[in-house]
Protein backbone atom coordinates (compact mmCIF):
# COMPACT_ATOMS: atom_id res chain seq x y z
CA UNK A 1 0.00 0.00 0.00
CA UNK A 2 3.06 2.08 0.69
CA UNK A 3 3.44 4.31 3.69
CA UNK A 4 2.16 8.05 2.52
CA UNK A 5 -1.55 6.66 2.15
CA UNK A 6 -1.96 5.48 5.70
CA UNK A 7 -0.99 9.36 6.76
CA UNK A 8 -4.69 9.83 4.81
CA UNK A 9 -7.97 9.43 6.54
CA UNK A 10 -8.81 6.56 8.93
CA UNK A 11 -7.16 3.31 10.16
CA UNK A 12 -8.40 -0.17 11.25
CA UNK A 13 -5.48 -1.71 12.50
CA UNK A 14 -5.66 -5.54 13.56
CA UNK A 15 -3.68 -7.29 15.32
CA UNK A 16 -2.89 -11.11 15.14
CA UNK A 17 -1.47 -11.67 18.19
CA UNK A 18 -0.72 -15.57 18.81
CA UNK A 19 -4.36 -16.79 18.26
CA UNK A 20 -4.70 -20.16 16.45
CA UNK A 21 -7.16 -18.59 14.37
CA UNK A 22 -4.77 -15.93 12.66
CA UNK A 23 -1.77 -18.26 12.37
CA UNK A 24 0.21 -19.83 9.77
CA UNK A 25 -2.36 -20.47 6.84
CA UNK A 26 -5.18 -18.90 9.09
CA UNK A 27 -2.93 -15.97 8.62
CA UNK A 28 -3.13 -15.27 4.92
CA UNK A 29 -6.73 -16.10 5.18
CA UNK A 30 -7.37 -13.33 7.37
CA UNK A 31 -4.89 -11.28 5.64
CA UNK A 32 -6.95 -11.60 2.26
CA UNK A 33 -10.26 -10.82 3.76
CA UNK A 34 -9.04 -7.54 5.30
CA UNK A 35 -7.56 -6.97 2.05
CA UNK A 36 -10.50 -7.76 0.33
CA UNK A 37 -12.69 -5.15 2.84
CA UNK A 38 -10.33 -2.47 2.06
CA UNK A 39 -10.37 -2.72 -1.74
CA UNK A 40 -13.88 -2.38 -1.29
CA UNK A 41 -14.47 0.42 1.06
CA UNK A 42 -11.35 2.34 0.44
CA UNK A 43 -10.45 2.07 3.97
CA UNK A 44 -7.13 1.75 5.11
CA UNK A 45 -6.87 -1.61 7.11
CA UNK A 46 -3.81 -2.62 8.53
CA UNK A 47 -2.63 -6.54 9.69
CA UNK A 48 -0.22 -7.30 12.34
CA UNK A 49 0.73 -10.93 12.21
CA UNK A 50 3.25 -12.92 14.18
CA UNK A 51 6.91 -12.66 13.23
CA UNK A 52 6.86 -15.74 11.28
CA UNK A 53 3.55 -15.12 9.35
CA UNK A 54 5.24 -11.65 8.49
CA UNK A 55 6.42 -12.37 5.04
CA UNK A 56 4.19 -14.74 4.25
CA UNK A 57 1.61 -12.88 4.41
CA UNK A 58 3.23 -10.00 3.18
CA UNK A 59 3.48 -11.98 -0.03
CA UNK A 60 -0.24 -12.94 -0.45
CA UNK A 61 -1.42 -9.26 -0.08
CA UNK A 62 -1.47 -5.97 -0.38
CA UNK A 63 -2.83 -4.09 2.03
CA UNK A 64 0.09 -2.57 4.80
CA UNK A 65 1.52 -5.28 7.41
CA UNK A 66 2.75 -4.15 10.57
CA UNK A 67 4.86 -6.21 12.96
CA UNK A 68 3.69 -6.87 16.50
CA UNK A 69 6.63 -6.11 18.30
CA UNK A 70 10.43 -4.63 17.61
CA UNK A 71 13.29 -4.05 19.93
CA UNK A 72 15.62 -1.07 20.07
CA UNK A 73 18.68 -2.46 18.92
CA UNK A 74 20.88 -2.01 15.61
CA UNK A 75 22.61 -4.91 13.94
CA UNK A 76 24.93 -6.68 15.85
CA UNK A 77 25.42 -9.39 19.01
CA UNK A 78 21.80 -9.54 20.30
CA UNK A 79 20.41 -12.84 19.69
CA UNK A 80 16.90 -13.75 20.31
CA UNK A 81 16.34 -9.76 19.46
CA UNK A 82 13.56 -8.60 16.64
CA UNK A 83 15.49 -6.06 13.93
CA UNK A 84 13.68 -3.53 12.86
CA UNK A 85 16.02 -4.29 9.16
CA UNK A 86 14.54 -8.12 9.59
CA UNK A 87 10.76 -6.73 10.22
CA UNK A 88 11.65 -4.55 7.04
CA UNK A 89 12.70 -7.03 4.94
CA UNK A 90 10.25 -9.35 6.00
CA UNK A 91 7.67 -6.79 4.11
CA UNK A 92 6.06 -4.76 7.19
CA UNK A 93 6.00 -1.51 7.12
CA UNK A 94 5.95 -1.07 10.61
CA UNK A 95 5.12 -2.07 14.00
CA UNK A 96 3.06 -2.03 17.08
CA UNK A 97 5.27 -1.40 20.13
CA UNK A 98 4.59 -1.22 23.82
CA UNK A 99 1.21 -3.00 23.68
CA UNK A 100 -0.14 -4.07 27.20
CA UNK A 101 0.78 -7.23 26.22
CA UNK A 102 4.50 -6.74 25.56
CA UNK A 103 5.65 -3.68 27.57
CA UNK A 104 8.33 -1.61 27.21
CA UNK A 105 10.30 1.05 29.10
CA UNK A 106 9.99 5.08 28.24
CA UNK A 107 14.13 4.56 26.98
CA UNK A 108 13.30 1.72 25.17
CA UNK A 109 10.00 3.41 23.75
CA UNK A 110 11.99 6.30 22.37
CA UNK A 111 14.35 4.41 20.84
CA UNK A 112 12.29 2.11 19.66
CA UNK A 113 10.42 4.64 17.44
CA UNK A 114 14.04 5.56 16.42
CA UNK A 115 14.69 2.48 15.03
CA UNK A 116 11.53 2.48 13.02
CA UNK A 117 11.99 5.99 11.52
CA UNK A 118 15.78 4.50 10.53
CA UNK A 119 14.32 1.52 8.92
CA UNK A 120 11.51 3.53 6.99
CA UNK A 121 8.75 1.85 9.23
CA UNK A 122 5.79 3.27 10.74
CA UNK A 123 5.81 3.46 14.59
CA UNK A 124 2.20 2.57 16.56
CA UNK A 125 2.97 3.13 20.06
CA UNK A 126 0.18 2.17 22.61
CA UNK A 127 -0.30 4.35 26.07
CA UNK A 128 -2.57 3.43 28.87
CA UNK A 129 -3.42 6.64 29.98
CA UNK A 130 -3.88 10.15 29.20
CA UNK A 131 -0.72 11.35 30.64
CA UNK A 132 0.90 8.07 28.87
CA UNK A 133 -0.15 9.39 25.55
CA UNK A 134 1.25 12.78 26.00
CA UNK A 135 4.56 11.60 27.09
CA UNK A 136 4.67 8.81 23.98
CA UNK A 137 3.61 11.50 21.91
CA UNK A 138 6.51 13.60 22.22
CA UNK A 139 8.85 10.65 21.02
CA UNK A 140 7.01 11.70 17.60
CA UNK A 141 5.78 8.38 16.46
CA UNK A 142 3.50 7.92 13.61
CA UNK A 143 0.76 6.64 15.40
CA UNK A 144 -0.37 6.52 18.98
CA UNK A 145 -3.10 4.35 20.42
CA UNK A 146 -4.72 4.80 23.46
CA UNK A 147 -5.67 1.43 25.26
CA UNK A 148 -6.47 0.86 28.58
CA UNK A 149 -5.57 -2.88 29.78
CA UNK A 150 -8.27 -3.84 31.86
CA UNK A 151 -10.82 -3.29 29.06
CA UNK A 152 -8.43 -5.42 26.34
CA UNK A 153 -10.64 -8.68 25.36
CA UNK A 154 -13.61 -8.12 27.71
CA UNK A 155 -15.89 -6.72 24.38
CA UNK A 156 -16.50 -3.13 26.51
CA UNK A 157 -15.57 -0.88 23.94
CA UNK A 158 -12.94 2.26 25.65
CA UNK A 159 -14.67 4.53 23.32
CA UNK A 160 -18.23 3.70 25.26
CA UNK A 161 -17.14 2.90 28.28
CA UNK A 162 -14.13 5.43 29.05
CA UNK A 163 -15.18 8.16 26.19
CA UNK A 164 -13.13 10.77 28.54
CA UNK A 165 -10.02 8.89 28.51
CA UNK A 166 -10.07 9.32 24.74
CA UNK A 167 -10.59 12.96 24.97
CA UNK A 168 -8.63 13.60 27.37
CA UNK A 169 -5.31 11.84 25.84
CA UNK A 170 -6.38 13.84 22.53
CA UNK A 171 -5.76 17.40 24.33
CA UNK A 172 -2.78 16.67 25.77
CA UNK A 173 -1.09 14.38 23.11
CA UNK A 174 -2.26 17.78 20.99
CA UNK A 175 -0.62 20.07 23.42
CA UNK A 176 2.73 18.76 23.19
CA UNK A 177 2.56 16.64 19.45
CA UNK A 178 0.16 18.33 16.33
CA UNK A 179 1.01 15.53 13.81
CA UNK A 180 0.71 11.94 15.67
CA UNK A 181 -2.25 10.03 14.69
CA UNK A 182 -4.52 9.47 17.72
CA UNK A 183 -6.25 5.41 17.89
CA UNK A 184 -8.12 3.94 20.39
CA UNK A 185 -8.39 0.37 21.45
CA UNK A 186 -9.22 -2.34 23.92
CA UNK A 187 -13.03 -3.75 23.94
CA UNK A 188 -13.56 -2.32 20.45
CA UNK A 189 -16.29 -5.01 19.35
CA UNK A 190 -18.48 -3.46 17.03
CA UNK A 191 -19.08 -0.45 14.12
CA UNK A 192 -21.36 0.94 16.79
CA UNK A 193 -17.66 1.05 18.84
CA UNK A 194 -15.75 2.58 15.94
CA UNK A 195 -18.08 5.35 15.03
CA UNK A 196 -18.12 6.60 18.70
CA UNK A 197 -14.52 6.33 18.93
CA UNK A 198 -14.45 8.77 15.20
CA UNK A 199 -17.01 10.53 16.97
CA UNK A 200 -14.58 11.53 19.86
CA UNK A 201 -11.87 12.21 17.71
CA UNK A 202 -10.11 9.36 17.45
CA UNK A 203 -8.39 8.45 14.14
CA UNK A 204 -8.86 5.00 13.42
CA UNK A 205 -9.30 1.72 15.82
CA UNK A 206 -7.19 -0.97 16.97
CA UNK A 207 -8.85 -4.36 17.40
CA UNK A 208 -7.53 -7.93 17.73
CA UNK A 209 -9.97 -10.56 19.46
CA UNK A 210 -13.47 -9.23 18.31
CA UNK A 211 -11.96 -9.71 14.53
CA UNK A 212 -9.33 -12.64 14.75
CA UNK A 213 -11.79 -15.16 16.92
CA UNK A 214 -15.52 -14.21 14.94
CA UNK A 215 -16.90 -16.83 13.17
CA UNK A 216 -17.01 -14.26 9.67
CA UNK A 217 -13.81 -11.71 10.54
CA UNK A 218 -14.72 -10.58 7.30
CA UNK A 219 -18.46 -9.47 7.78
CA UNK A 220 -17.08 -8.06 11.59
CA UNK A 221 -14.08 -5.75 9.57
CA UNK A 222 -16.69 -4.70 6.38
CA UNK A 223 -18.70 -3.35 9.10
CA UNK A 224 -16.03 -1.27 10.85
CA UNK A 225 -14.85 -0.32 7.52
CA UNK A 226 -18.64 0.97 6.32
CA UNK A 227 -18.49 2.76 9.80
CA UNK A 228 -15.26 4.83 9.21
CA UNK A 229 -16.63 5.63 5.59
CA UNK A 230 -19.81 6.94 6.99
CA UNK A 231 -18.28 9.10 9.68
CA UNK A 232 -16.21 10.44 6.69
């Protein structure tokens, strides 16, 4: 898809994580139904597989793929480490980082989104909090999604049930960073859930189980998709 046209309009961003459902073959099959929702809708949807469905799927499709993970070292003597150059050639174009999943420090934060800008990658940094958000946002990623834990999986959508937290992180992550693109995640279920979340000001959704585990991902992501077209 290349990166300048995910700087345009609104993202659904899913990710992967290690469900049996999204891996290996499962993988490309989800892959080419989010591809298949975004050549119809004109959305941009975004896939973050597991490291080892990364160029796989990268090959079947083309729609952007993100990595779900990267750590803040350069090529070298650091085995067991994630290179941003091996997500890159791989074929993401960038990567999740700091999820509540897979934490990371403020040091390694900041130089994670280093590495990504080095490598030509896209940077999605998730915060927890308001405050979080601000302080991510002045590492000047690309993206920055807010997504309280305690709501992750549980199908209570952050932009329903914590609609301040969202606007709240968007005036300060605004006060200290113009540019970032502002997400919101955890609990985001259904389009109902994404057009509140546009409706708050956010700038796109990141979702993993509500897609990955439904019995028709691709029905679940045409509706999003139709949701963020309408609030267009």
């Amino acid at each position: 898809m290349g990166l300048i046209k995910l700087s345009r309009g609104s993202l659904l961003v899913v990710n992967f994580k290690s469900y049996l459902e999204a891996t290996g073959k499962r993988a490309i099959d989800l892959a080419k139904a989010a591809e298949k929702v975004a050549r119809e809708t004109g959305v941009a949807v975004v896939v973050a597989p597991q490291f080892t469905d990364l160029e796989p799927v990268s090959e079947n499709v083309d729609i952007t793929v993100f990595s779900q993970h990267l750590d803040p070292v350069r090529p070298g003597a650091y085995t067991g480490r994630v290179l941003a150059e091996s997500v890159k050639s791989a074929g993401a174009e960038g990567s999740i980082l700091n999820h509540s999943e897979r934490r990371i420090g403020t040091v390694e934060i900041n130089a994670c989104v280093e590495r990504c800008a080095e490598a030509d990658l896209y940077s999605l940094v998730c915060a927890d909090t308001a405050q979080a958000s601000a302080e991510i946002a002045r590492a000047r990623p690309d993206m920055v999604a807010v997504e309280p834990p305690d709501l992750i999986g549980t199908g209570i959508s952050i932009s329903k049930a914590r609609p301040e937290l969202i606007t709240d992180s968007l005036q300060k992550i605004r006060a200290v960073n113009s540019s970032v693109k502002v997400l919101c995640g955890a609990g985001v279920t259904t389009s109902d859930d994404v057009s509140k979340a546009l409706e708050l000001g956010a700038e796109g959704v990141l979702v993993a189980s509500s897609v990955v585990k439904a019995k028709s991902p691709g029905s679940i992501l045409s509706k999003m998709a139709n949701a963020i077209v309408n609030a267009k």
